[in-house]
Protein backbone atom coordinates (compact mmCIF):
# COMPACT_ATOMS: atom_id res chain seq x y z
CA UNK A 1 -92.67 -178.48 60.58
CA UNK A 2 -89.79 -177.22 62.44
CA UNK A 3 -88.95 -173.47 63.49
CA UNK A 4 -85.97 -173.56 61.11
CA UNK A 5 -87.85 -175.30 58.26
CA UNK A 6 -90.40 -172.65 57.82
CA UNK A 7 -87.25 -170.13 58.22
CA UNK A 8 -85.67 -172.09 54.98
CA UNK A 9 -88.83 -172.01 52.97
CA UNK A 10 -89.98 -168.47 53.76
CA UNK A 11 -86.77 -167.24 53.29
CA UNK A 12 -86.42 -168.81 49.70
CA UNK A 13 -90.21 -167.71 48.91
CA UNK A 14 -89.10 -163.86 50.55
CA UNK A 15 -85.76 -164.10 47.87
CA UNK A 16 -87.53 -165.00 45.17
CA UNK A 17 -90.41 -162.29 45.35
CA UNK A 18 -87.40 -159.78 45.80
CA UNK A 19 -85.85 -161.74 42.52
CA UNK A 20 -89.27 -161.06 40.89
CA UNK A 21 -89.46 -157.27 41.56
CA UNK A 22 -85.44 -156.82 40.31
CA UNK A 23 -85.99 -158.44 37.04
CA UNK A 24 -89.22 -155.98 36.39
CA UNK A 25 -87.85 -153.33 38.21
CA UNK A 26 -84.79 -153.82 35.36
CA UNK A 27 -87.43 -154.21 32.91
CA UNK A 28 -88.88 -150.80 33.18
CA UNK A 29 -85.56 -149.28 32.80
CA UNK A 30 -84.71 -151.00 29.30
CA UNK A 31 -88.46 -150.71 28.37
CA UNK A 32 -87.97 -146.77 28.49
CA UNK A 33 -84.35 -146.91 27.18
CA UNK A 34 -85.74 -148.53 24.32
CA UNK A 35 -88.82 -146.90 24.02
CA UNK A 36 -91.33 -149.87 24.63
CA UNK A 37 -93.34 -148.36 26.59
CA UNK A 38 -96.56 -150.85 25.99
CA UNK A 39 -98.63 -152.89 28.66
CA UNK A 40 -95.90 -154.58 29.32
CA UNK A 41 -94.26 -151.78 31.00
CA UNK A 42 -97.11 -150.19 32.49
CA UNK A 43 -97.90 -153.66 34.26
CA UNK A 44 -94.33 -153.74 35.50
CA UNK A 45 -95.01 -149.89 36.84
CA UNK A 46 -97.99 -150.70 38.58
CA UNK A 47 -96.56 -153.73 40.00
CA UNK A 48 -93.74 -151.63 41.85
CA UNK A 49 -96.06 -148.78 42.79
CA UNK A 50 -98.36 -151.68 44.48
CA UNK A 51 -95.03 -153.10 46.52
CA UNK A 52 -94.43 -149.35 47.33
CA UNK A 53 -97.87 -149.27 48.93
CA UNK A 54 -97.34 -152.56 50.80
CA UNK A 55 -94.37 -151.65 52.10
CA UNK A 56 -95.67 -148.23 53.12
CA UNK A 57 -98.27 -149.55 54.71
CA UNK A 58 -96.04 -152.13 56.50
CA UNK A 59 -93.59 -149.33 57.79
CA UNK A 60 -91.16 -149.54 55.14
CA UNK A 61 -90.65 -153.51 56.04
CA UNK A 62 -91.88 -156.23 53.71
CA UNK A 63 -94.69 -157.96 55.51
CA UNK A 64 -92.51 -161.36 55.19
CA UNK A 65 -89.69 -160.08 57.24
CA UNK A 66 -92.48 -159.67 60.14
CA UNK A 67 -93.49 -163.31 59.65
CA UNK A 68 -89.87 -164.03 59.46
CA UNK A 69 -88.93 -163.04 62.42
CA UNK A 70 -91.24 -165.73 64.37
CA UNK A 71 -89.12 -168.51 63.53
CA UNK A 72 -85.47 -166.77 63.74
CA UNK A 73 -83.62 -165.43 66.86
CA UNK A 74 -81.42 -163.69 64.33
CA UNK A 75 -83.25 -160.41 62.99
CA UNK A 76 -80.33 -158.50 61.92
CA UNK A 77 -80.22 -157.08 58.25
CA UNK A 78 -81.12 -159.47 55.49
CA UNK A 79 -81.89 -162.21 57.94
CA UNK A 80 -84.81 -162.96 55.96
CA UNK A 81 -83.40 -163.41 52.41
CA UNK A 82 -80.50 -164.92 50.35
CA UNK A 83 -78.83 -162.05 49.37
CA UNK A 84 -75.35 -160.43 50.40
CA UNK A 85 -75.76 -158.14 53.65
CA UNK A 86 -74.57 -155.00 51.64
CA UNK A 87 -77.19 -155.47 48.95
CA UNK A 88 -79.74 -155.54 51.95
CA UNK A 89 -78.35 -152.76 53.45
CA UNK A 90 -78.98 -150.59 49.92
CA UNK A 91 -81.36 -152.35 48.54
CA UNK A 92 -84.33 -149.75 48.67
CA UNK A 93 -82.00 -147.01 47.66
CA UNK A 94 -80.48 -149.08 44.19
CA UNK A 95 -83.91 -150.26 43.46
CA UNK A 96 -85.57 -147.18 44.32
CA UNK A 97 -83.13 -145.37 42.25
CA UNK A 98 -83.29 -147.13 38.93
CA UNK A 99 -86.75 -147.79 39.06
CA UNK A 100 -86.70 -143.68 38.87
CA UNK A 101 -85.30 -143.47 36.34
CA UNK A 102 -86.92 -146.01 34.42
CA UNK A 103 -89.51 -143.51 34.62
CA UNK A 104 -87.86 -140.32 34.31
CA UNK A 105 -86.64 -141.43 30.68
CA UNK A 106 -90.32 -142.71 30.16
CA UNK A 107 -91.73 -139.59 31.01
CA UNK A 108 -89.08 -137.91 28.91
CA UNK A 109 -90.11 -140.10 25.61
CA UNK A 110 -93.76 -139.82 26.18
CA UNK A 111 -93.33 -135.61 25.99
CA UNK A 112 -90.71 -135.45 23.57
């Protein structure tokens, strides 16, 4: 399989993985708007906190990107997914940031 093959298919594999992790990082923030705060949710918590590890572990880079860049001579921002270059660019911060709060207003139910 060709260099630029493997590029395509990792890159749709890397986007939808980050697709994955939006939709339950979204989740958790409805779940504890809502107040469903059930397996559910705590599945979709412990799911992020694990891809927080990973990437800590991996130096704040998704271990794709790293595989990624073996079959690109382009490694600038986003390279390795399909999604806009500004997203990219914020991406930890937005997701970081809701995913937060999903919690904060968890953590407020739960003691209130």
């Amino acid at each position: 399989m060709e260099a630029k093959t493997r590029l395509i298919l990792l890159k749709l594999l890397h986007t939808a993985i980050w697709s994955f992790y939006v939709v339950i990082i979204v989740y958790t923030v409805f779940a504890a708007i809502i107040g469903r705060l059930d397996f559910y949710f705590l599945t979709a918590v412990c799911l992020v906190v694990l891809e927080g590890i990973i990437l800590l572990i991996n130096g704040w880079q998704c271990p794709l990107t790293r595989i990624a860049e073996k079959y690109s001579d382009e490694v600038s921002l986003g390279f390795d997914l399909y999604i806009p270059k500004w997203l990219a660019k914020h991406n930890k911060t937005i997701f970081t940031t809701l995913f937060s709060a999903g919690i904060i207003i968890a953590t407020y139910r739960i003691l209130t």
